[in-house]
C-alpha atoms as a PDB file:
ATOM      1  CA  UNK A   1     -22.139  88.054 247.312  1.00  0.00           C
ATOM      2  CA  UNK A   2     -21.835  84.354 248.399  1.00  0.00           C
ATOM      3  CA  UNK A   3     -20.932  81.748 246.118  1.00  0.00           C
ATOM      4  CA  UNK A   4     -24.525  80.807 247.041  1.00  0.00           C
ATOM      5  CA  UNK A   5     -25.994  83.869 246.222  1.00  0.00           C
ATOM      6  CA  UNK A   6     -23.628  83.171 243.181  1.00  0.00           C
ATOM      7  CA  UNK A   7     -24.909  80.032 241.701  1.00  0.00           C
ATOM      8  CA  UNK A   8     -28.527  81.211 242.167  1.00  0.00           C
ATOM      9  CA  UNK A   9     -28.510  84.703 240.333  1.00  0.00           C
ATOM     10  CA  UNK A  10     -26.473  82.740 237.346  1.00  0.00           C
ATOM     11  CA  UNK A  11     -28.831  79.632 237.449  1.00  0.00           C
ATOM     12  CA  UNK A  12     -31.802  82.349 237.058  1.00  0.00           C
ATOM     13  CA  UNK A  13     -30.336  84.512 234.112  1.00  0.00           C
ATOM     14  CA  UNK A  14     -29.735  81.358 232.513  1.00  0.00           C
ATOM     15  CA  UNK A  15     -33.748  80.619 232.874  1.00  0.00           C
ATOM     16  CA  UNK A  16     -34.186  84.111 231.894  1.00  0.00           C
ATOM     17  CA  UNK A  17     -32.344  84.007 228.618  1.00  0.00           C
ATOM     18  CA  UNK A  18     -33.151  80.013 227.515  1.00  0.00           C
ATOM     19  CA  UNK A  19     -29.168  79.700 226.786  1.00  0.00           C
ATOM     20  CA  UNK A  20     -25.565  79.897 228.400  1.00  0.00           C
ATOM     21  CA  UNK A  21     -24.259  82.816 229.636  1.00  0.00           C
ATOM     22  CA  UNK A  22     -20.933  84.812 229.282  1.00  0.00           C
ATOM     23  CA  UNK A  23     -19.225  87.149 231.687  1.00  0.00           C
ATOM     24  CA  UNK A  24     -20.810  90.145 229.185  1.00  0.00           C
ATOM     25  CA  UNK A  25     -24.447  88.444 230.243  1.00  0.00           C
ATOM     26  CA  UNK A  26     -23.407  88.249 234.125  1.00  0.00           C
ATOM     27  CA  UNK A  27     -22.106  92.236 233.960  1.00  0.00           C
ATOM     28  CA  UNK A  28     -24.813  93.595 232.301  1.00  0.00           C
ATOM     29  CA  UNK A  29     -27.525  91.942 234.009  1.00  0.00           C
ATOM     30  CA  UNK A  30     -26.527  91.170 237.242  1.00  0.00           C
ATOM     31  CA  UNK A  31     -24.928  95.003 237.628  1.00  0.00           C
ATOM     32  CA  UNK A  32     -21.619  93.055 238.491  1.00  0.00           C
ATOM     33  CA  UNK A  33     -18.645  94.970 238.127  1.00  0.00           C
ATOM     34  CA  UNK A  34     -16.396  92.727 235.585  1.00  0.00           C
ATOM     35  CA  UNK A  35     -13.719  91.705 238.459  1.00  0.00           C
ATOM     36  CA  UNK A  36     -16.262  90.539 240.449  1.00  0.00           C
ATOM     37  CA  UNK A  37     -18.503  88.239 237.882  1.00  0.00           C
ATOM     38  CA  UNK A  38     -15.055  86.986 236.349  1.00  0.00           C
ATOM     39  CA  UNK A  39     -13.906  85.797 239.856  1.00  0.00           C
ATOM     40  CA  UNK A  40     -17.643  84.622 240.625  1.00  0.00           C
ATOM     41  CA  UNK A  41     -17.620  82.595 237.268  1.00  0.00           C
ATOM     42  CA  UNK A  42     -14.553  81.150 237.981  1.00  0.00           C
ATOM     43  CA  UNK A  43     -15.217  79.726 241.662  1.00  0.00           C
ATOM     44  CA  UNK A  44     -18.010  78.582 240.072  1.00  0.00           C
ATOM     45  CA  UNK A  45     -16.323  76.932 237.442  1.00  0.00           C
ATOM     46  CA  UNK A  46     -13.998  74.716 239.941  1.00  0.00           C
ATOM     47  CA  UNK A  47     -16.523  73.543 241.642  1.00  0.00           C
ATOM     48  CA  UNK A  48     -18.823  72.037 239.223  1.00  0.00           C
ATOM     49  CA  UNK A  49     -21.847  74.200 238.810  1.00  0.00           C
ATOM     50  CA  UNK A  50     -20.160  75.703 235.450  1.00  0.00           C
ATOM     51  CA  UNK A  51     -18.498  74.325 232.603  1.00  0.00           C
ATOM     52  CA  UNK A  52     -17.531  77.014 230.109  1.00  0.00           C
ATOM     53  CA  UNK A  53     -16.842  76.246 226.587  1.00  0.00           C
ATOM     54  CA  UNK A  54     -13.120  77.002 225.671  1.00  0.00           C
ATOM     55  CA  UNK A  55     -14.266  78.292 222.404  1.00  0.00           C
ATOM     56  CA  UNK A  56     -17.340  80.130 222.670  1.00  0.00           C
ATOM     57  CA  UNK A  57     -16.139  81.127 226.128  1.00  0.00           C
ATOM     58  CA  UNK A  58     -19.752  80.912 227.148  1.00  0.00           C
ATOM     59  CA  UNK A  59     -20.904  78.769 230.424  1.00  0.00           C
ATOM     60  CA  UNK A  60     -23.611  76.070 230.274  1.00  0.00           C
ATOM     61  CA  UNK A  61     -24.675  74.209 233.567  1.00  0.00           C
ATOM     62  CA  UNK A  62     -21.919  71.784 235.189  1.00  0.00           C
ATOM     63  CA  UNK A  63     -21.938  68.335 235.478  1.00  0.00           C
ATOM     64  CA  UNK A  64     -22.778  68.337 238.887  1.00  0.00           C
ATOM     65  CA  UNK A  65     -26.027  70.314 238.065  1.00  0.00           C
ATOM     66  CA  UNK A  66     -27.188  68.112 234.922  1.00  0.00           C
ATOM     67  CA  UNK A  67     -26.488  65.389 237.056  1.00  0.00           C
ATOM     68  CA  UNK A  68     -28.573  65.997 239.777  1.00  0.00           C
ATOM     69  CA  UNK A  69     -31.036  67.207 237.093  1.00  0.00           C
ATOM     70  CA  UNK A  70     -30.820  63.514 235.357  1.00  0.00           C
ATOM     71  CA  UNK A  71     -31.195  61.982 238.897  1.00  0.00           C
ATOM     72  CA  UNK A  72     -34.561  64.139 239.906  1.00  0.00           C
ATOM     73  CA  UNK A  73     -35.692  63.186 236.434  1.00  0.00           C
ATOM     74  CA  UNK A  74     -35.472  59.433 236.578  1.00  0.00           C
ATOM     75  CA  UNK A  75     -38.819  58.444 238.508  1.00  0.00           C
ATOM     76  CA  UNK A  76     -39.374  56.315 236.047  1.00  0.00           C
ATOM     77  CA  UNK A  77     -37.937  53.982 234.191  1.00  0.00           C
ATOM     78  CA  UNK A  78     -38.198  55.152 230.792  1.00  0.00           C
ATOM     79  CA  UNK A  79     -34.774  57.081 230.500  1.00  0.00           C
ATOM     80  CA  UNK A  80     -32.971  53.892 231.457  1.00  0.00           C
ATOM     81  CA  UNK A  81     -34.587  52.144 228.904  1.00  0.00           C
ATOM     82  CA  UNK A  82     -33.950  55.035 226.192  1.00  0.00           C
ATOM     83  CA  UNK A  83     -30.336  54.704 227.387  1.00  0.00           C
ATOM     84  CA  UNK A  84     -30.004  51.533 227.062  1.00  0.00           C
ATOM     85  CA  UNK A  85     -31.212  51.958 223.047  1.00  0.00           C
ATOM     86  CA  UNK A  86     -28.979  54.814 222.816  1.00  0.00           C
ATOM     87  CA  UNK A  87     -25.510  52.834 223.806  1.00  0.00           C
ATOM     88  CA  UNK A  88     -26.953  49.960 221.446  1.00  0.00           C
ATOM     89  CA  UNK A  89     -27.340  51.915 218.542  1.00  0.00           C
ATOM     90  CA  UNK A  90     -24.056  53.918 219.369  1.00  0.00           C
ATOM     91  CA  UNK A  91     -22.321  50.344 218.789  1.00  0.00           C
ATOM     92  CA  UNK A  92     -24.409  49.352 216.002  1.00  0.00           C
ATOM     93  CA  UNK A  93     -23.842  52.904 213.797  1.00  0.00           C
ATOM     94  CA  UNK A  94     -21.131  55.126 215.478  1.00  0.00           C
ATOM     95  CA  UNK A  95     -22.960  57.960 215.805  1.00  0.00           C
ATOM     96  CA  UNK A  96     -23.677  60.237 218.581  1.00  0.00           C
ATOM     97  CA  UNK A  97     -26.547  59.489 220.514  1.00  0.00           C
ATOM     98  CA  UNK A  98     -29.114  62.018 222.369  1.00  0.00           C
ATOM     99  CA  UNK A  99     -31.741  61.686 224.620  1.00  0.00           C
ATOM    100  CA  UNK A 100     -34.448  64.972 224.939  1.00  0.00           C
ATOM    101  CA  UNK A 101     -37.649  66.440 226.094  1.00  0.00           C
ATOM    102  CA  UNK A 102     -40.038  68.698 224.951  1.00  0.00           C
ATOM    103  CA  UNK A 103     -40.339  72.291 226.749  1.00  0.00           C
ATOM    104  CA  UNK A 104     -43.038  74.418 225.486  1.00  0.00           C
ATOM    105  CA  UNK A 105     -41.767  75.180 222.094  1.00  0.00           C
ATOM    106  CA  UNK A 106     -37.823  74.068 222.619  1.00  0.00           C
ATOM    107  CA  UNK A 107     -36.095  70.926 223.317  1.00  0.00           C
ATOM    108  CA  UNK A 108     -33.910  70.397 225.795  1.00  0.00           C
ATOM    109  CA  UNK A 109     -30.927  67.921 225.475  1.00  0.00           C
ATOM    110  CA  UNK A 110     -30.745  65.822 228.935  1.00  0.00           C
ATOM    111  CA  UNK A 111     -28.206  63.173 227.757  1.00  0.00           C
ATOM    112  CA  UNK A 112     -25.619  62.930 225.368  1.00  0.00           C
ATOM    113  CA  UNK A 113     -23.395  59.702 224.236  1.00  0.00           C
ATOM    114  CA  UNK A 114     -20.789  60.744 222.062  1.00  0.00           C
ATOM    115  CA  UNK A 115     -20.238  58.552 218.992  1.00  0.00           C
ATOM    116  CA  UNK A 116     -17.316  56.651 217.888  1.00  0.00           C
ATOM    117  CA  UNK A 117     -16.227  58.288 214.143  1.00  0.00           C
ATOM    118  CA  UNK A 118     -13.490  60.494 214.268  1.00  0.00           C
ATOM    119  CA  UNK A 119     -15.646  63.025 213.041  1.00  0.00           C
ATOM    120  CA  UNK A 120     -18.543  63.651 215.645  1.00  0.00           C
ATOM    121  CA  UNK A 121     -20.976  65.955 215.984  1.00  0.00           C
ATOM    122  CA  UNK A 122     -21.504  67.186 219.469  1.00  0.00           C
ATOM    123  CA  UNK A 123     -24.330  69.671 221.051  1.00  0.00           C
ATOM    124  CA  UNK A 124     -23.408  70.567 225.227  1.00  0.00           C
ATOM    125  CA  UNK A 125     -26.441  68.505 227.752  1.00  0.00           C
ATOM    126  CA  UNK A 126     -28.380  71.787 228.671  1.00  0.00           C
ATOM    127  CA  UNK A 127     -28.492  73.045 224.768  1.00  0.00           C
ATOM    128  CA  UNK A 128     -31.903  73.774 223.849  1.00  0.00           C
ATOM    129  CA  UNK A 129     -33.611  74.180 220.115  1.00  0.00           C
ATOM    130  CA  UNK A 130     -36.606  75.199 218.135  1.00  0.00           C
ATOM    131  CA  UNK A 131     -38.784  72.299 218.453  1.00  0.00           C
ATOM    132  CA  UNK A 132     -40.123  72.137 214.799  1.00  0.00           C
ATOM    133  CA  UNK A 133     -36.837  72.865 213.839  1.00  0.00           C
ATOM    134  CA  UNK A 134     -35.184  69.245 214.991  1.00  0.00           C
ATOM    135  CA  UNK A 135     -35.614  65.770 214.338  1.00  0.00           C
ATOM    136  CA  UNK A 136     -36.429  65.445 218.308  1.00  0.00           C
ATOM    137  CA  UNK A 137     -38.722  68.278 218.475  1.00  0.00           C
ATOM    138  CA  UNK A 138     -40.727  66.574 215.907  1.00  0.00           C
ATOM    139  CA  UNK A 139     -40.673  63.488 216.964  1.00  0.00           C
ATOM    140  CA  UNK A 140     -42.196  64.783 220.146  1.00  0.00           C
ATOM    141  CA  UNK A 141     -44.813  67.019 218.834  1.00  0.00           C
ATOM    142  CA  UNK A 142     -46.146  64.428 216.919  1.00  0.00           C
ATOM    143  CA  UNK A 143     -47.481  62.642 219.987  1.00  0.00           C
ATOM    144  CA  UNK A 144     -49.665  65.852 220.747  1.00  0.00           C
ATOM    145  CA  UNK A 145     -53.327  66.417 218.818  1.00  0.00           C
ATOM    146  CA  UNK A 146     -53.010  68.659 215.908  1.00  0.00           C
ATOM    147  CA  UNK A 147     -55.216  70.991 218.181  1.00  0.00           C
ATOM    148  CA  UNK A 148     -52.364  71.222 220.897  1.00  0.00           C
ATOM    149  CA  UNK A 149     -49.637  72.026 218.509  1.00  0.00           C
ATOM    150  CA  UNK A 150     -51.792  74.675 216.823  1.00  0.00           C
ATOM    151  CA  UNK A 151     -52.352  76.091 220.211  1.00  0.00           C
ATOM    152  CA  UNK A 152     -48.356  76.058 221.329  1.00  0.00           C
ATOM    153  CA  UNK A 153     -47.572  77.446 217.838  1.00  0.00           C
ATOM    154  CA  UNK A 154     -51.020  80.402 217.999  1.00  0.00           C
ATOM    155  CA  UNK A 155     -48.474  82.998 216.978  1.00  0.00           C
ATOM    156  CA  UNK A 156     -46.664  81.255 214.164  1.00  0.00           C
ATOM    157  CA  UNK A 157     -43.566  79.639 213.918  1.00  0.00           C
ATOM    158  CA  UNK A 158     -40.217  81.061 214.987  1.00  0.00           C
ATOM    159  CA  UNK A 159     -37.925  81.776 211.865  1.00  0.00           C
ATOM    160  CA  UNK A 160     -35.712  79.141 210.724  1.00  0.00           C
ATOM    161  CA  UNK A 161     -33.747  76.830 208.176  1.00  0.00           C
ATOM    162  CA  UNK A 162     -35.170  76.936 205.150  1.00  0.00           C
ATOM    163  CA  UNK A 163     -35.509  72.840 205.130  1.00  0.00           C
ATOM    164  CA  UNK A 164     -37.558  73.793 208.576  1.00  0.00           C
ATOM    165  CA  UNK A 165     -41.337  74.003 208.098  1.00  0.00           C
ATOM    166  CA  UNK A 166     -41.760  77.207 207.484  1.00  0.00           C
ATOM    167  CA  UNK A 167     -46.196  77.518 208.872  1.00  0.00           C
ATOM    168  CA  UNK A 168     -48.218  75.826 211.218  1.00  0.00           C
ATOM    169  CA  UNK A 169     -49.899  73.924 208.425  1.00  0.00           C
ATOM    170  CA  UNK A 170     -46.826  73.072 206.739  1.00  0.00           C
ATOM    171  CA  UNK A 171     -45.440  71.639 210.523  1.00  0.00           C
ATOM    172  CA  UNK A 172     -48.808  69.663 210.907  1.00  0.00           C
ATOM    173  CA  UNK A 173     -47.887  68.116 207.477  1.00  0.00           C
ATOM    174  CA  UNK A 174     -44.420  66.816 208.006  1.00  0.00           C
ATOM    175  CA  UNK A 175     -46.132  65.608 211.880  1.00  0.00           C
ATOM    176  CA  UNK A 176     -48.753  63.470 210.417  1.00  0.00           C
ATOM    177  CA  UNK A 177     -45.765  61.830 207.851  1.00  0.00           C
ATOM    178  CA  UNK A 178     -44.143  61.325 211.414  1.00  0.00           C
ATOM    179  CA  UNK A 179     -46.825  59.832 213.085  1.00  0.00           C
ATOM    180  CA  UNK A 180     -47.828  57.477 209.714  1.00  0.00           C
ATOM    181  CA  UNK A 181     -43.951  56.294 209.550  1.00  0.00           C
ATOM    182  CA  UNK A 182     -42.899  56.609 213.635  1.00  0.00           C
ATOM    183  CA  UNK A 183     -39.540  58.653 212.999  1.00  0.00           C
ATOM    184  CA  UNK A 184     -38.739  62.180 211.783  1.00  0.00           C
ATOM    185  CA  UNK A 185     -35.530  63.547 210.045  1.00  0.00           C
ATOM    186  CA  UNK A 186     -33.612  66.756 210.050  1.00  0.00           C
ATOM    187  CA  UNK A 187     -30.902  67.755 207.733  1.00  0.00           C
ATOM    188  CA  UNK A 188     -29.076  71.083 208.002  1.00  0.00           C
ATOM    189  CA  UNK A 189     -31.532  72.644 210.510  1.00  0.00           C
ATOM    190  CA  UNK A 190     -31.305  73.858 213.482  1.00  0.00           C
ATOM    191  CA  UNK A 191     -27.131  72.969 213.302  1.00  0.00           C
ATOM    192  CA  UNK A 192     -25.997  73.438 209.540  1.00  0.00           C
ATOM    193  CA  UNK A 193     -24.083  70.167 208.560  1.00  0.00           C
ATOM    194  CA  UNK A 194     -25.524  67.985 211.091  1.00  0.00           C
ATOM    195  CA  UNK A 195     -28.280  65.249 209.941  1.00  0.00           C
ATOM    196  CA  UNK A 196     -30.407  63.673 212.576  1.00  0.00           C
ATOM    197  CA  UNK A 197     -33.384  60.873 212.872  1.00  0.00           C
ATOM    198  CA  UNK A 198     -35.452  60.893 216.093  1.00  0.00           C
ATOM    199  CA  UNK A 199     -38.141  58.758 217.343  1.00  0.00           C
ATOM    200  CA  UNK A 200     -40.175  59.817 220.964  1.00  0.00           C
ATOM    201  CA  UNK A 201     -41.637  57.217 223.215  1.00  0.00           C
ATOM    202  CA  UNK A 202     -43.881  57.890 226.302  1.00  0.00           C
ATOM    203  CA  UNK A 203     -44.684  55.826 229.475  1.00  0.00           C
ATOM    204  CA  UNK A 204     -48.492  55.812 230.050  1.00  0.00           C
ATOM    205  CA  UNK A 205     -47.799  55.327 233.932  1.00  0.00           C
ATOM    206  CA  UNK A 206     -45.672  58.441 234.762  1.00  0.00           C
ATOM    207  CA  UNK A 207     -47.225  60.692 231.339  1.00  0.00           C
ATOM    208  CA  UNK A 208     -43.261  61.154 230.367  1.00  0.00           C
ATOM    209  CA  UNK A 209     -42.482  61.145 227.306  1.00  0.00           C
ATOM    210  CA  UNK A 210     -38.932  61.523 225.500  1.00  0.00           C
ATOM    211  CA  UNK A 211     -36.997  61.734 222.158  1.00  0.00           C
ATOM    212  CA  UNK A 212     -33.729  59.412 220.948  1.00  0.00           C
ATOM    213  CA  UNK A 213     -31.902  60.474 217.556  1.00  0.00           C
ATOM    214  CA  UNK A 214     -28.614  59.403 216.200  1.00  0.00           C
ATOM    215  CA  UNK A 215     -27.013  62.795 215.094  1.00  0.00           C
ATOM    216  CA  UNK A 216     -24.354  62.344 212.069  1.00  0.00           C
ATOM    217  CA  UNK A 217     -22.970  64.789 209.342  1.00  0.00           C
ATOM    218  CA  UNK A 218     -25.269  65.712 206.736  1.00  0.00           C
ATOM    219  CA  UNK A 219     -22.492  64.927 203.852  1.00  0.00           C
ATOM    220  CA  UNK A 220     -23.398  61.447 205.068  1.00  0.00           C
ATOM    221  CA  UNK A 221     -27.249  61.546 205.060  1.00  0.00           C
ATOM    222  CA  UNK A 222     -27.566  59.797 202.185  1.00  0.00           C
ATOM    223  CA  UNK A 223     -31.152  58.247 201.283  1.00  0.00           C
ATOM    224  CA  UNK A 224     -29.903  54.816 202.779  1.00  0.00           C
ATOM    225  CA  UNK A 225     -28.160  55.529 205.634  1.00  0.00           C
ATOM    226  CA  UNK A 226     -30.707  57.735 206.778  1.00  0.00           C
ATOM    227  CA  UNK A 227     -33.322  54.458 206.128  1.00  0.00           C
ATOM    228  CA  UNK A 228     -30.717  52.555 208.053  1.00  0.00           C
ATOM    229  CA  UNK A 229     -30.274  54.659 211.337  1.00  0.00           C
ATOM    230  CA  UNK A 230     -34.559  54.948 210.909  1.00  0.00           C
ATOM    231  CA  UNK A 231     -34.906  50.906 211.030  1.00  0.00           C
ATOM    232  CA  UNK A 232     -32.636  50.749 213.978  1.00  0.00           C
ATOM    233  CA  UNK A 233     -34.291  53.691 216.053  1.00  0.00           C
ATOM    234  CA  UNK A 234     -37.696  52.420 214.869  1.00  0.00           C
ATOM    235  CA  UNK A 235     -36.786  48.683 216.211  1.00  0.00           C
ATOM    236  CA  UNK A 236     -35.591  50.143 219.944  1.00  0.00           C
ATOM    237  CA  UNK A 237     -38.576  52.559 220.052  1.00  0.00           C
ATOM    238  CA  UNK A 238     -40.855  49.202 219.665  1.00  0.00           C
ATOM    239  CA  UNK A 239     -39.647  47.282 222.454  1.00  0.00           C
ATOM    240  CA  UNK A 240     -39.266  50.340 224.899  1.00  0.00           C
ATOM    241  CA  UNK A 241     -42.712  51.086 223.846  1.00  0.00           C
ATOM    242  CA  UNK A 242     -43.602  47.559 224.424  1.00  0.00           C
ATOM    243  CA  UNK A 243     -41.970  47.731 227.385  1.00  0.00           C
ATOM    244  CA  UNK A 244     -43.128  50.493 229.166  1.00  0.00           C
ATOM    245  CA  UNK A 245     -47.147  50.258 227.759  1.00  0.00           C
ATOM    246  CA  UNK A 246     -46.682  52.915 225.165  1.00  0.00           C
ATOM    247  CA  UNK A 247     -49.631  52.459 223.135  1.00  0.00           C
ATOM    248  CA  UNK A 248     -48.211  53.881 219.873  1.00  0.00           C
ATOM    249  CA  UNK A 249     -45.635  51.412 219.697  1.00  0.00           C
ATOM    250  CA  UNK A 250     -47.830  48.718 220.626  1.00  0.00           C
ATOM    251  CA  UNK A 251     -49.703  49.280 217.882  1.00  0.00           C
ATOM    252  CA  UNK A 252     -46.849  50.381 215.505  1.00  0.00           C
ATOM    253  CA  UNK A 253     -45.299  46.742 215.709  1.00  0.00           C
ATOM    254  CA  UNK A 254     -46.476  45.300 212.628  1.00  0.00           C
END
C-alpha cells in the first residue's frame, strides 16, 4: 500500500467513525496486519497528515490537512473577521479561544487560539461534539427555525451531561433564551471542568455561518465572569455582524 493509498483509507475511517483513530482502529478495520499500520501511521506522522496525541496515543488530522481545510474554507471573509475577535478577546480575558461550525448534529472545531493562564483548557482542531451539548452547538442551532432543529433532532437527543438539555423541548427552551439574549453557556458538558460562552454569526452573502466561545475552567465560571466573557463576545459578534450584513446582529445592537 502507498503512502497514498495510506492517507486515503485513514482519512476515510476517520469519516467513518466521526473521531481520531488509533493503530487498534487502523488493524481492525483496515485488515492491516499491526507492523504494517504502525509503520503506515508513522510515515504518516512525519509528514504532516497525522499528529497523534502523546497521551491518548490516538491520531487526529495534521496540520498540513486542517490547514488546507482552513484555506478551502475561507471564501469568505467571515473567519477572518471571527479571528480577528478571537485574538482580541484572547488579550482582553486570557482564555482560550475557538472558532466552529455546525455539522448535522456535531460541531466541529476549525480553529483554536490557545489562551494565556497557566492553566488552559485545550480541545485538538478536528475534535467534534454533541451540538446541544456545547456552548457553540447552541449558539449555532439557535439561528435555525424551531422546525429545523426538531427535524435534525426527529429521533431525540443523544445522551449527555446532566446540565445538557436532556429533550427536544427542553433544547428549544434554552435556544429561544439564546436567541432573546445572543450568547449561550456551557458548564461541565460535553468536557467536565471546562466552562464555555459562545455566540454564532452568519454572512448573508456566502450563507456561512460560525460559532466563537472563550473556553475557561468551570471552578472559575462564576456568575460574573461568565457575564463578563458574554459582554465581550456579545460586543465582537455586533460589529462582525455589522460587518458582514448579519441581520441578527444588526438588529441585536441596541
Amino acid at each position: 500500500m502507498s503512502i497514498l493509498e495510506g492517507t486515503a483509507d485513514v482519512l476515510r475511517l476517520m469519516s467513518r467513525l466521526k473521531r481520531g483513530v488509533t493503530m487498534s482502529d487502523v488493524v481492525e478495520h483496515l485488515g492491516l496486519p499491526k507492523s504494517t499500520a504502525s509503520r503506515m501511521l508513522k510515515q504518516l506522522s512525519e509528514y504532516g497528515f497525522l499528529e497523534r496525541d502523546s497521551r491518548t496515543l490516538v491520531y487526529h488530522p495534521g496540520l498540513l490537512l486542517l490547514e488546507v481545510a482552513h484555506q478551502v474554507r475561507r471564501n469568505s471573509s467571515l473567519a477572518d473577521h471571527v479571528v480577528d475577535a478571537l485574538e482580541d478577546l484572547r488579550e482582553a480575558t486570557g482564555h482560550t479561544g475557538y472558532l466552529s461550525v455546525l455539522d448535522v448534529r456535531e460541531v466541529l472545531v476549525l480553529r483554536v487560539l490557545p489562551g494565556k493562564h497557566s492553566l488552559r483548557v485545550m480541545t485538538n482542531p478536528g475534535s467534534r461534539s454533541p451540538a446541544a451539548a456545547t456552548s457553540t452547538g447552541r449558539a449555532l442551532l439557535a439561528r435555525l427555525p424551531d422546525e429545523d432543529v426538531r427535524r435534525l433532532y426527529a429521533d431525540g437527543l443523544p445522551g449527555g451531561a446532566a446540565a445538557s438539555p436532556q429533550t427536544v423541548e427542553a433544547l428549544l427552551q434554552a435556544l429561544g433564551g439564546i436567541r432573546q439574549r445572543g450568547w449561550a453557556v456551557a458548564i461541565d458538558e460535553a468536557v467536565s471542568g471546562v466552562a464555555s460562552v459562545s455566540c454564532a454569526v452568519a454572512d448573508p452573502q456566502s450563507a456561512e455561518m460560525q460559532a466563537f466561545c472563550l473556553t475557561f475552567p468551570s471552578g472559575m465560571a462564576t456568575p460574573a465572569e461568565v457575564e463578563r466573557v458574554a459582554a465581550l463576545l456579545v460586543k465582537q459578534a455586533v460589529r462582525i455582524g455589522c460587518t458582514v450584513g448579519d441581520e441578527y446582529w444588526l438588529n441585536h445592537r441596541g
